[in-house]
N, C-alpha and C. Protein backbone atom coordinates (compact mmCIF):
# COMPACT_ATOMS: atom_id res chain seq x y z
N UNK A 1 15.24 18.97 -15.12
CA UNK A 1 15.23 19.28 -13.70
C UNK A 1 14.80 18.04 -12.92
N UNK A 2 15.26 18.03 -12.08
CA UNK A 2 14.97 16.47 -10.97
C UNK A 2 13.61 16.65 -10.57
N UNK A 3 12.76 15.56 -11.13
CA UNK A 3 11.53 15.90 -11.00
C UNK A 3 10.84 15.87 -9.10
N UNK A 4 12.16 15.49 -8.44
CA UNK A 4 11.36 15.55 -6.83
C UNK A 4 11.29 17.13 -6.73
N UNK A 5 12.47 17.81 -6.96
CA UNK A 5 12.52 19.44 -6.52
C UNK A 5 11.84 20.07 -7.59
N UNK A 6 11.27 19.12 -8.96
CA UNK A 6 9.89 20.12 -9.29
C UNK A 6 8.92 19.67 -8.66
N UNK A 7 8.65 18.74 -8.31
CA UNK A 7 6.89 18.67 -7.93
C UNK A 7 7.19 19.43 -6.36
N UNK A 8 8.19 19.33 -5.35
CA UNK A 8 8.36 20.13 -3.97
C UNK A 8 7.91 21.40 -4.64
N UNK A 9 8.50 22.25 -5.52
CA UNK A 9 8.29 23.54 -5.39
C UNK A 9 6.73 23.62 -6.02
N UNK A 10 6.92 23.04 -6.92
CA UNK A 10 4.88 23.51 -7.90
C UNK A 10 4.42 23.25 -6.52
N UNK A 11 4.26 22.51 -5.75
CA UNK A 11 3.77 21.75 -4.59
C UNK A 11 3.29 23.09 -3.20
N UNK A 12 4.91 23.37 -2.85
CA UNK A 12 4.57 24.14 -2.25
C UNK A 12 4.28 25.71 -2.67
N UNK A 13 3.81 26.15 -3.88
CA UNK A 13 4.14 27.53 -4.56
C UNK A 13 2.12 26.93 -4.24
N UNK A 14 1.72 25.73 -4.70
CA UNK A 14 0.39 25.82 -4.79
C UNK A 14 -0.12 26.03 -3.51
N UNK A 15 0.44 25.72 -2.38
CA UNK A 15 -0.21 25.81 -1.13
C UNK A 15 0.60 27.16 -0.68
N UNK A 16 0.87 27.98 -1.11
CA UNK A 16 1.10 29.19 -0.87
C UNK A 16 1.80 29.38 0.27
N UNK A 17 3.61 28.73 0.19
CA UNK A 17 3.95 28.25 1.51
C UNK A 17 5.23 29.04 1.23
N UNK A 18 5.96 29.41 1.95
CA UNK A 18 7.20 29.82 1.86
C UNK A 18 8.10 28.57 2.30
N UNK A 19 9.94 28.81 2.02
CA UNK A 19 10.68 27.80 2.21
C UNK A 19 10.89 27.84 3.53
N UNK A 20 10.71 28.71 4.43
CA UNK A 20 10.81 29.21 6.09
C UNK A 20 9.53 28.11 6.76
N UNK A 21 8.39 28.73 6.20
CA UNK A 21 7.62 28.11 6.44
C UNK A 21 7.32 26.21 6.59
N UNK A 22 7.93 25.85 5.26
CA UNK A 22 8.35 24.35 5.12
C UNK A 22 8.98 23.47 5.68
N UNK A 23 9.92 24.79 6.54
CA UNK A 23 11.67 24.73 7.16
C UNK A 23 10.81 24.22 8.55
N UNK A 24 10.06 25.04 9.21
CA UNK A 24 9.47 25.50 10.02
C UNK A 24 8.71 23.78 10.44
N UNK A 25 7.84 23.73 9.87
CA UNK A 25 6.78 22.18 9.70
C UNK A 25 7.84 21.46 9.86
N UNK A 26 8.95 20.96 8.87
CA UNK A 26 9.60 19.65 8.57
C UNK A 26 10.77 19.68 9.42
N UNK A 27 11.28 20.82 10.39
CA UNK A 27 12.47 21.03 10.85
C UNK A 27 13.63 20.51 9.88
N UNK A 28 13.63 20.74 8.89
CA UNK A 28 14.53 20.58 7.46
C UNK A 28 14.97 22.17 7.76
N UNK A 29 16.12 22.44 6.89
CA UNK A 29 16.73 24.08 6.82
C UNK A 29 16.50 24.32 5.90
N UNK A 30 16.38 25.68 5.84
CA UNK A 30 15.77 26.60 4.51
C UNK A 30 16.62 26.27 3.52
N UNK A 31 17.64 26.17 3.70
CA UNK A 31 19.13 25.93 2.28
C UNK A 31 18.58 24.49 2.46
N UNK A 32 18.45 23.91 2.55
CA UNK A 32 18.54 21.93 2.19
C UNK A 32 17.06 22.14 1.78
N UNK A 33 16.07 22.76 1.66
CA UNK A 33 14.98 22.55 1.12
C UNK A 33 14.86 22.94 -0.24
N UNK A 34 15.30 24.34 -0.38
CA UNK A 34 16.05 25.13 -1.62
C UNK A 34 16.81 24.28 -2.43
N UNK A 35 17.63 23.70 -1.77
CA UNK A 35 19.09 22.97 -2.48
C UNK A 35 18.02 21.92 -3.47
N UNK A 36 17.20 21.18 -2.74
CA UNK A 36 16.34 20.27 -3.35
C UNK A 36 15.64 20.53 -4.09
N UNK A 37 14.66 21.39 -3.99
CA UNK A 37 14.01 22.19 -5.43
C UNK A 37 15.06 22.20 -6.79
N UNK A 38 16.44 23.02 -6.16
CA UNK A 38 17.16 23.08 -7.43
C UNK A 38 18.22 22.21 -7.64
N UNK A 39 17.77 20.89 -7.46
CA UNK A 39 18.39 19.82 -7.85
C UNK A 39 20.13 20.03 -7.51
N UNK A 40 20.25 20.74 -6.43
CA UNK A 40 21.52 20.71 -5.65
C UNK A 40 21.84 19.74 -4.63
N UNK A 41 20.62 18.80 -4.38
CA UNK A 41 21.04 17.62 -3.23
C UNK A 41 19.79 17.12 -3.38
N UNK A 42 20.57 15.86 -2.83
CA UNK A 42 19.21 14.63 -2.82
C UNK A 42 18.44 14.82 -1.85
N UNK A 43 17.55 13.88 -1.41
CA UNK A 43 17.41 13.94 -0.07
C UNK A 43 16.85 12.46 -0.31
N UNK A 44 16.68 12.26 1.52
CA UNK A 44 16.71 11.30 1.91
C UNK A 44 14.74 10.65 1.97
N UNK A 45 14.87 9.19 2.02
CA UNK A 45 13.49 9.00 2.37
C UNK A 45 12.55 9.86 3.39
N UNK A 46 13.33 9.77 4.57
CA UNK A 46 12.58 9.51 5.65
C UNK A 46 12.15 11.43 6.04
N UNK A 47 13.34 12.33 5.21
CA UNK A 47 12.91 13.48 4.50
C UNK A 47 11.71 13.70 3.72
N UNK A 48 11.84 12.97 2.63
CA UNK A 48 10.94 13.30 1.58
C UNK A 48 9.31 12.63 2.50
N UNK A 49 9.29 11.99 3.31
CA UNK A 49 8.49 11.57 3.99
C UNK A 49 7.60 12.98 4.84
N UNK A 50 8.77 13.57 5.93
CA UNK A 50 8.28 14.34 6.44
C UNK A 50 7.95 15.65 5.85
N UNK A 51 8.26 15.78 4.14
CA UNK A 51 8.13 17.13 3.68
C UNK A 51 6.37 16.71 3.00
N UNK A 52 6.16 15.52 2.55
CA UNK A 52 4.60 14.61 2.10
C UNK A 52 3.66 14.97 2.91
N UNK A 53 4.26 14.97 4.28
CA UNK A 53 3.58 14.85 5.51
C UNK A 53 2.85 15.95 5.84
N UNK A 54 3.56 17.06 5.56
CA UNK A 54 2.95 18.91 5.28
C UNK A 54 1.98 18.99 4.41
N UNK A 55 2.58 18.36 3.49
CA UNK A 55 1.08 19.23 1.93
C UNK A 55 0.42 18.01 2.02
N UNK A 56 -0.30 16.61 2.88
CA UNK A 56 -0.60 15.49 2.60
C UNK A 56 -0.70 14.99 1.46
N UNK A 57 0.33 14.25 1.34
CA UNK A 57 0.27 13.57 0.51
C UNK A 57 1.70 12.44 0.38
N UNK A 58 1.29 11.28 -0.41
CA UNK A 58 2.01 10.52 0.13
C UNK A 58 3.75 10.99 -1.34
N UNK A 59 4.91 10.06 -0.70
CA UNK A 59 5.86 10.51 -1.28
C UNK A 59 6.08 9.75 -2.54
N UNK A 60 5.04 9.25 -2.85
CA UNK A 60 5.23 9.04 -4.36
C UNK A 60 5.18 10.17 -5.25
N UNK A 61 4.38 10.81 -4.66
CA UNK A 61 3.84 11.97 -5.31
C UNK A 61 5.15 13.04 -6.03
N UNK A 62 6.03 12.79 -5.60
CA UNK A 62 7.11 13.89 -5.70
C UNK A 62 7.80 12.81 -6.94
N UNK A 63 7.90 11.84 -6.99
CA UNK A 63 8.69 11.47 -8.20
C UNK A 63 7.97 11.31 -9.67
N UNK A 64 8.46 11.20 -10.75
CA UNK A 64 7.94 11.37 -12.10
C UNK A 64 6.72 10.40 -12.53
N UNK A 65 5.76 11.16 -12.80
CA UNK A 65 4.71 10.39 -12.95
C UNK A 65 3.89 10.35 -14.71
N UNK A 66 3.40 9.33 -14.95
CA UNK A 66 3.01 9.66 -15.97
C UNK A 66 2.08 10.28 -16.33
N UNK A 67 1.94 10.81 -17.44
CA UNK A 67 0.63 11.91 -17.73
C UNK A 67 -0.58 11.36 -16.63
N UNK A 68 -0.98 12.62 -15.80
CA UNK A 68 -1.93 11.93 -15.03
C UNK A 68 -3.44 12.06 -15.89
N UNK A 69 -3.61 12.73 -16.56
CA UNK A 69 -4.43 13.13 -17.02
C UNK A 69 -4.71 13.54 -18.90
N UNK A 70 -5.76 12.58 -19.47
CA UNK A 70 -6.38 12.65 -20.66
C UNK A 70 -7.16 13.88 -20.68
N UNK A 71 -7.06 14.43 -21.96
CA UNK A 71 -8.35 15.30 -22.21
C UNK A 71 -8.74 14.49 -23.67
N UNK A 72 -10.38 14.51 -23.45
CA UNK A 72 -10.72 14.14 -25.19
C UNK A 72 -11.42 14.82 -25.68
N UNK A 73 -11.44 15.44 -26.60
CA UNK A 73 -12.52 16.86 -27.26
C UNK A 73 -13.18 15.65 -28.66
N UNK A 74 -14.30 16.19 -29.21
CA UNK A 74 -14.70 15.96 -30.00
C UNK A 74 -14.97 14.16 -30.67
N UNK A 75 -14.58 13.19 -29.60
CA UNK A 75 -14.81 11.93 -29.59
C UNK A 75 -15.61 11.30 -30.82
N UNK A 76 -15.12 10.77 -32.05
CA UNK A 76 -15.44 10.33 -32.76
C UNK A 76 -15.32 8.49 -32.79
N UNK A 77 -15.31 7.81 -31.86
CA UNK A 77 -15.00 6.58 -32.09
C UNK A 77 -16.36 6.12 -32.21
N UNK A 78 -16.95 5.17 -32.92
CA UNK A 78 -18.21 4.81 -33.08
C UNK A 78 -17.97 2.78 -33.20
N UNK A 79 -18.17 2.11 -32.31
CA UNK A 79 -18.63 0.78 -32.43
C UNK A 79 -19.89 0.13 -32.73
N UNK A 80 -20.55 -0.64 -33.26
CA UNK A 80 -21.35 -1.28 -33.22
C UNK A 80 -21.51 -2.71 -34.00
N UNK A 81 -22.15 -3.12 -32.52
CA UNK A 81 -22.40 -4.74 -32.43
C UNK A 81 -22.67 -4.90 -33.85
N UNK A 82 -22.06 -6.31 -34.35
CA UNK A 82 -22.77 -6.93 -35.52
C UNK A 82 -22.86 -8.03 -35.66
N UNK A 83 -22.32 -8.90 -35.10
CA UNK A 83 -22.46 -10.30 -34.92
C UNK A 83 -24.07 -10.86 -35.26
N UNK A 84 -23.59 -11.91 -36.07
CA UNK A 84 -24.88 -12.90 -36.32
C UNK A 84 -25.70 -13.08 -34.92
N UNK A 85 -25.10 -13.58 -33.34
CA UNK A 85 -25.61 -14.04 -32.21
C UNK A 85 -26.75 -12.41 -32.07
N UNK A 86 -25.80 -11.18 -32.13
CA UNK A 86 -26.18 -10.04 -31.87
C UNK A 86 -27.06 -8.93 -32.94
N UNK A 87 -27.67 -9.87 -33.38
CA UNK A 87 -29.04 -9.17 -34.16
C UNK A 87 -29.99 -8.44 -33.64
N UNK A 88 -30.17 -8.43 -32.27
CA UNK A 88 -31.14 -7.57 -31.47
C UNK A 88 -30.24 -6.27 -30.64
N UNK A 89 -29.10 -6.51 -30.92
CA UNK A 89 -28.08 -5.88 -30.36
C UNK A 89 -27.90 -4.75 -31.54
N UNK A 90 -28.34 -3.53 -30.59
CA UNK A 90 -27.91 -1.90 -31.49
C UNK A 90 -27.47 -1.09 -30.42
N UNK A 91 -26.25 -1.50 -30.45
CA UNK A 91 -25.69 0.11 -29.47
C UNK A 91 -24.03 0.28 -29.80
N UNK A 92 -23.80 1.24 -30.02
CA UNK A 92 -22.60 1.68 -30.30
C UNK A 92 -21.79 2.96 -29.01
N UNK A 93 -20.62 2.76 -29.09
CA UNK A 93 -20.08 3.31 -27.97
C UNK A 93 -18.60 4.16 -28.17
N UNK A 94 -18.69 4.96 -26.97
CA UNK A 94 -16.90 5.53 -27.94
C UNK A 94 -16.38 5.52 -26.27
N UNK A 95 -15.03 5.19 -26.67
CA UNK A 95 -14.09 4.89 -25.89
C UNK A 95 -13.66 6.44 -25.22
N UNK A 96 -13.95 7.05 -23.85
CA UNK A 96 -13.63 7.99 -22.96
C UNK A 96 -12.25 7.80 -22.11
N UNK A 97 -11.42 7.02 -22.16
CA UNK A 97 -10.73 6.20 -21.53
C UNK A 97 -9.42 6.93 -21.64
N UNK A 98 -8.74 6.84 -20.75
CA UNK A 98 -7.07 7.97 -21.11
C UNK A 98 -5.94 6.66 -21.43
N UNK A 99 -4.97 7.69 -21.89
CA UNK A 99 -3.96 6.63 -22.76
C UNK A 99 -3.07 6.05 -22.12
N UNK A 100 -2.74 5.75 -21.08
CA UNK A 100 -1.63 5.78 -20.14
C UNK A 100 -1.83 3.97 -19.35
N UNK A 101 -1.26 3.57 -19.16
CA UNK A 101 -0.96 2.05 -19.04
C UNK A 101 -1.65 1.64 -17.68
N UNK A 102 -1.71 0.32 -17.51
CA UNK A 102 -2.24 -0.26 -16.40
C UNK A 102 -3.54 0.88 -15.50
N UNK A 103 -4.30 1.18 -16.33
CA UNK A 103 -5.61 2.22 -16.08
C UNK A 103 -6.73 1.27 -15.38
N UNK A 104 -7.38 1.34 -14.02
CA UNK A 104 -8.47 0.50 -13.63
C UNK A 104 -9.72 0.86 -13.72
N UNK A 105 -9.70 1.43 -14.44
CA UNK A 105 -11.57 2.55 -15.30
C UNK A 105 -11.39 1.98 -16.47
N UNK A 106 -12.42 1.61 -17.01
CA UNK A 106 -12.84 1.84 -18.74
C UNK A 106 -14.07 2.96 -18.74
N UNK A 107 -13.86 3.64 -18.78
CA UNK A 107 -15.29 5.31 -19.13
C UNK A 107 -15.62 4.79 -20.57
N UNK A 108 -16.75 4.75 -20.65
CA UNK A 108 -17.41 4.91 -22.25
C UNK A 108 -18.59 5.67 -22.19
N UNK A 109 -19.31 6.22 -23.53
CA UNK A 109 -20.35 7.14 -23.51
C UNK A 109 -21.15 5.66 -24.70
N UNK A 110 -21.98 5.42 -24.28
CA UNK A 110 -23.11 4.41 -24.89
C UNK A 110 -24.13 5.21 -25.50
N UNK A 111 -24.41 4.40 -26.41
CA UNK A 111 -25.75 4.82 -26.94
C UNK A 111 -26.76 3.43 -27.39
N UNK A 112 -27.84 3.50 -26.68
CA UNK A 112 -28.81 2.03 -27.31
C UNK A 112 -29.57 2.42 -27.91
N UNK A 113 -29.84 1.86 -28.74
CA UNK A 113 -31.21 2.29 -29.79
C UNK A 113 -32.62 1.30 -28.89
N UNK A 114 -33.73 2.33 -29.76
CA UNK A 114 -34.88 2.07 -28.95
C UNK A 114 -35.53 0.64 -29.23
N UNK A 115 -36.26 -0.04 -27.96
CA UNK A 115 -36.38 -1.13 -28.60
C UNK A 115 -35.50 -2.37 -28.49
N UNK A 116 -33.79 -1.86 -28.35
CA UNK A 116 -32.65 -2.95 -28.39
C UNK A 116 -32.47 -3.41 -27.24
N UNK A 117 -31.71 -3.99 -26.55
CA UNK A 117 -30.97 -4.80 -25.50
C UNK A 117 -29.50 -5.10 -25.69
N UNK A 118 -28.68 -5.30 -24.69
CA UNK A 118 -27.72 -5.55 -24.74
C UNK A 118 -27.36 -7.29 -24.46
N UNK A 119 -26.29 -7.92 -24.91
CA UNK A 119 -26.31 -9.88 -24.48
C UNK A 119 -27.25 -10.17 -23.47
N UNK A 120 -27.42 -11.41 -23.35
CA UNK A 120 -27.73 -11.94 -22.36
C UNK A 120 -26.93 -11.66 -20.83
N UNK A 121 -27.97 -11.62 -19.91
CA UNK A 121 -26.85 -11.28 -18.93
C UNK A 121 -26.17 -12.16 -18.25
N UNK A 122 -25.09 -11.36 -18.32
CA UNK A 122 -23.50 -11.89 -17.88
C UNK A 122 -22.75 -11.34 -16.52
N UNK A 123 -22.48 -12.39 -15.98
CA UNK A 123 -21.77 -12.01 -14.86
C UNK A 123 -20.38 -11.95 -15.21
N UNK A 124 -19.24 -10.70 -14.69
CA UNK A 124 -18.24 -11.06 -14.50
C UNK A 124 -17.12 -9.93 -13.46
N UNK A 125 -16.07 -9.56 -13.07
CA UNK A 125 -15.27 -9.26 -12.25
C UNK A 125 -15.42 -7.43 -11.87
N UNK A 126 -15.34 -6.75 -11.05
CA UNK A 126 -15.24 -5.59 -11.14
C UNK A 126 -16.89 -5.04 -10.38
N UNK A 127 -16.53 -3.49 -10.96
CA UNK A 127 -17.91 -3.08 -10.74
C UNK A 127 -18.21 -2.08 -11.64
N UNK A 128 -19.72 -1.59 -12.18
CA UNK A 128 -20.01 -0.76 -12.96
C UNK A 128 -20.60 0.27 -12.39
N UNK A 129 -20.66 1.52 -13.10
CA UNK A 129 -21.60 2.63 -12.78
C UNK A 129 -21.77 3.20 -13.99
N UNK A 130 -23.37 3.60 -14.14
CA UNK A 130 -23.83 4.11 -15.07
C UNK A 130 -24.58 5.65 -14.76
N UNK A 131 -24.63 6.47 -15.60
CA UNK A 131 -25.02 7.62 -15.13
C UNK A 131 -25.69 8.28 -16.95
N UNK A 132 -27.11 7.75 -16.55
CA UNK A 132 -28.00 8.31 -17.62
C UNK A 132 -28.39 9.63 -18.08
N UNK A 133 -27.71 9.93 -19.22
CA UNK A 133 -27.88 10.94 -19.73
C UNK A 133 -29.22 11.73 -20.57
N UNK A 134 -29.66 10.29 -21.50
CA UNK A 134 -31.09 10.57 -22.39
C UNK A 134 -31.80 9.55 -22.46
N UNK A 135 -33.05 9.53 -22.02
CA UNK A 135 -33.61 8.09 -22.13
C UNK A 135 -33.80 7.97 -21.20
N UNK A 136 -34.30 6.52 -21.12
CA UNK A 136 -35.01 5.72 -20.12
C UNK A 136 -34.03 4.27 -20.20
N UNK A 137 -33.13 4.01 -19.38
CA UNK A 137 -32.12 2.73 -19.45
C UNK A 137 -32.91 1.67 -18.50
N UNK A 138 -33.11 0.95 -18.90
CA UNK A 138 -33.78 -0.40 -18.06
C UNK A 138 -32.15 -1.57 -17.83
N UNK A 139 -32.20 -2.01 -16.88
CA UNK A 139 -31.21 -2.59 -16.13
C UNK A 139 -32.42 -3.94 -15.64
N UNK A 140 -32.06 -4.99 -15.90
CA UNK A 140 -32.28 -6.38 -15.61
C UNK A 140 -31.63 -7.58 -15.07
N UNK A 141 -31.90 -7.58 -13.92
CA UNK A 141 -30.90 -8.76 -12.90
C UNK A 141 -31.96 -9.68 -12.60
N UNK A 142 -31.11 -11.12 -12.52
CA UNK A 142 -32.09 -11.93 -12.71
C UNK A 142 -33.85 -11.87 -12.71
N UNK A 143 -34.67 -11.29 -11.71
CA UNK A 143 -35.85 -11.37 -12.00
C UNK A 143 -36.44 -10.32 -11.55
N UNK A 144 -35.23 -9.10 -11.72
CA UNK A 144 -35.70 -8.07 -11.16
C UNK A 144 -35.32 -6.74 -12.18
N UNK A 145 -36.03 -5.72 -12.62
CA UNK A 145 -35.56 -4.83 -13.51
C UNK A 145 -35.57 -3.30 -12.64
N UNK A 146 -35.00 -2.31 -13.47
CA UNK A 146 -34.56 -1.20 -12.68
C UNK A 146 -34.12 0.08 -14.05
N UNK A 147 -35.41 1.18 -13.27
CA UNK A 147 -35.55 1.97 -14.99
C UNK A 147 -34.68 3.12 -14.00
N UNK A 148 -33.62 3.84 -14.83
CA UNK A 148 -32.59 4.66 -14.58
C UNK A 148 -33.22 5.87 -15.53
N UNK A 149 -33.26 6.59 -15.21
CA UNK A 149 -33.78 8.11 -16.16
C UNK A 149 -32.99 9.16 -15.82
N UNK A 150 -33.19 10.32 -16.72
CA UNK A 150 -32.08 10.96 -17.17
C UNK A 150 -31.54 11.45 -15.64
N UNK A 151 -30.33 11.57 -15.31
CA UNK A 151 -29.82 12.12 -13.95
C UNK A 151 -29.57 11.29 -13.04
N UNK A 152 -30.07 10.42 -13.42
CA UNK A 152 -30.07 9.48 -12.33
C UNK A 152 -28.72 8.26 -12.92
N UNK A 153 -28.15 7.50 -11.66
CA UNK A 153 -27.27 7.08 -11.64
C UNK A 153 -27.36 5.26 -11.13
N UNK A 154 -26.71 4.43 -11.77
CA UNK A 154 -26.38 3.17 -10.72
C UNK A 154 -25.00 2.77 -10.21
N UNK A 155 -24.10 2.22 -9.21
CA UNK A 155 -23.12 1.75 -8.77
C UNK A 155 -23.50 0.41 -8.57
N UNK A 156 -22.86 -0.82 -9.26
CA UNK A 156 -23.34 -1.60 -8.65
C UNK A 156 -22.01 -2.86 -8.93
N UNK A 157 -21.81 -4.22 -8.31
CA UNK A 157 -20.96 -5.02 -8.68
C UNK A 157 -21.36 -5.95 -9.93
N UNK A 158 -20.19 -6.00 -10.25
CA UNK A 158 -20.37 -6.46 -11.82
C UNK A 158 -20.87 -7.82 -11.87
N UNK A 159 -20.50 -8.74 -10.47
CA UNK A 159 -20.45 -10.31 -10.37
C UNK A 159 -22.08 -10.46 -10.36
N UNK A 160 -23.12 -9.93 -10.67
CA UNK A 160 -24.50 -9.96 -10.28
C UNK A 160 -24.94 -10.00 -11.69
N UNK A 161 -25.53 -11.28 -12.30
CA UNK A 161 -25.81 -11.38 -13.91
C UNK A 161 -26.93 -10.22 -14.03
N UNK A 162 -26.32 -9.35 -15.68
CA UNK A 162 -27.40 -8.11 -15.51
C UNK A 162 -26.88 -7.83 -17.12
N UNK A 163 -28.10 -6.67 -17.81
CA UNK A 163 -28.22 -7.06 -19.54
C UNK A 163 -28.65 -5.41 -18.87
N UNK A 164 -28.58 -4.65 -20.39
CA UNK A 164 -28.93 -3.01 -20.41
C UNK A 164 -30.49 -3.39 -21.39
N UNK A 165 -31.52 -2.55 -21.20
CA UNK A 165 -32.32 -2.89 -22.51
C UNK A 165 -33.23 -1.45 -22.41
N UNK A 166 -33.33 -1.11 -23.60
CA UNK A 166 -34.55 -0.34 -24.03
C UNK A 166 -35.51 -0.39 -24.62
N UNK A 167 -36.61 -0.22 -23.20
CA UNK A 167 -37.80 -0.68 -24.08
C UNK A 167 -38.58 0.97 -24.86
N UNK A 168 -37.98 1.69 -24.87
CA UNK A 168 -38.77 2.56 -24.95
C UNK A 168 -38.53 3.10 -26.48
N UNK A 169 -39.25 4.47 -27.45
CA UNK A 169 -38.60 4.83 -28.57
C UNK A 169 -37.38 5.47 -29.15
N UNK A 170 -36.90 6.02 -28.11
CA UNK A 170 -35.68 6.91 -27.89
C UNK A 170 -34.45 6.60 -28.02
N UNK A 171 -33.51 6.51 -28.35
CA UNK A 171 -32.19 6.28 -28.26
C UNK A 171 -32.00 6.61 -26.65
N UNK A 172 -31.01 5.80 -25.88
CA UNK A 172 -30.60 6.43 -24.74
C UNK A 172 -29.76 6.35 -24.93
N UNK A 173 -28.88 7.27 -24.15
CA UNK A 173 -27.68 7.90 -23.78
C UNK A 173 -27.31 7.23 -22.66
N UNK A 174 -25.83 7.11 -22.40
CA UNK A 174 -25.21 6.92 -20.42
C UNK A 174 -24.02 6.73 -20.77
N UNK A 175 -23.70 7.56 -19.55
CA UNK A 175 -21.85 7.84 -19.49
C UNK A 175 -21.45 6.07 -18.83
N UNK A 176 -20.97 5.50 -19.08
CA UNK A 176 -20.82 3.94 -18.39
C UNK A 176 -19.39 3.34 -17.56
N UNK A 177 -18.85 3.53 -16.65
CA UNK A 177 -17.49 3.62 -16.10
C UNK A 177 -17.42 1.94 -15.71
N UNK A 178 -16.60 0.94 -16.04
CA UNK A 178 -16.23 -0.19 -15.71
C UNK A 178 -15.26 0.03 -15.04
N UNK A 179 -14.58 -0.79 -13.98
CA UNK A 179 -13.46 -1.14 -12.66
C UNK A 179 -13.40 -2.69 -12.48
């Protein structure tokens, strides 16, 4: 099926709209709106524009998109640092991240062991947010530190040199989203 006259109809069936109704908003005719759902006629930009314009949203939206959406159950990926440099380095992480190409998130679920730290801190592009799950996460920018506990959250830009460390006994936990 022509995926514009499926996403029009899922589209408008979700906003609980009739084709009168659509007709009505877009001054389009009930048969040329119909026709389009069932892949009986094209339509035009400046159409597909003013039908976007009803349910807001822009008219990309109506053509084929890729899986928008990952689910991950039961996440078994387990990393951890081993490098000779990274001997004080204990934290392992699993990749939350969906499968689908040119993605501007990396999601990971971290875990530091108590006691550890993460490299030296490094500046580089983007921005992070962390959102502490167990533990006590200490965050260190140049001469300034910052204890995150459970619930609590940071947003911050990545270009600002900064290291994760735990000083405490606990393993911590944090959901960790890179951009």
């Amino acid at each position: 099926m022509n995926t514009i006259g499926k996403n029009l109809r899922q589209l408008r069936k979700e906003h609980g709209m009739t084709l009168k109704e659509v007709s009505d908003k877009t001054e389009l005719s009930i048969s040329f709106i119909s026709q389009v759902e069932t892949n009986k006629s094209s339509i035009t930009i400046e159409s597909l524009m003013k039908i976007a314009e009803v349910f807001h949203v822009t008219p990309s939206y109506f053509f084929e998109r890729e899986q928008p959406v990952t689910l991950k159950k039961n996440i078994a990926i387990h990393k951890q640092a081993t490098s000779a440099k990274a001997k004080n380095i204990a934290f392992n992480y699993n990749d939350l991240s969906g499968d689908f190409p040119n993605r501007s998130l990396a999601p990971s679920m971290i875990h530091l062991e108590p006691r550890k730290e993460s490299a030296k801190p490094m500046p580089h592009s983007g921005e992070e947010f962390i959102y502490v799950l167990d533990g006590v996460l200490t965050i260190k920018f140049d001469e300034e530190s910052i204890d995150i506990h459970p619930g609590e959250s940071i947003h911050m830009k990545s270009s600002v040199p900064h290291n994760w460390m735990n000083f405490t006994e606990q393993t911590v936990t944090f959901v960790h989203v890179s951009a």
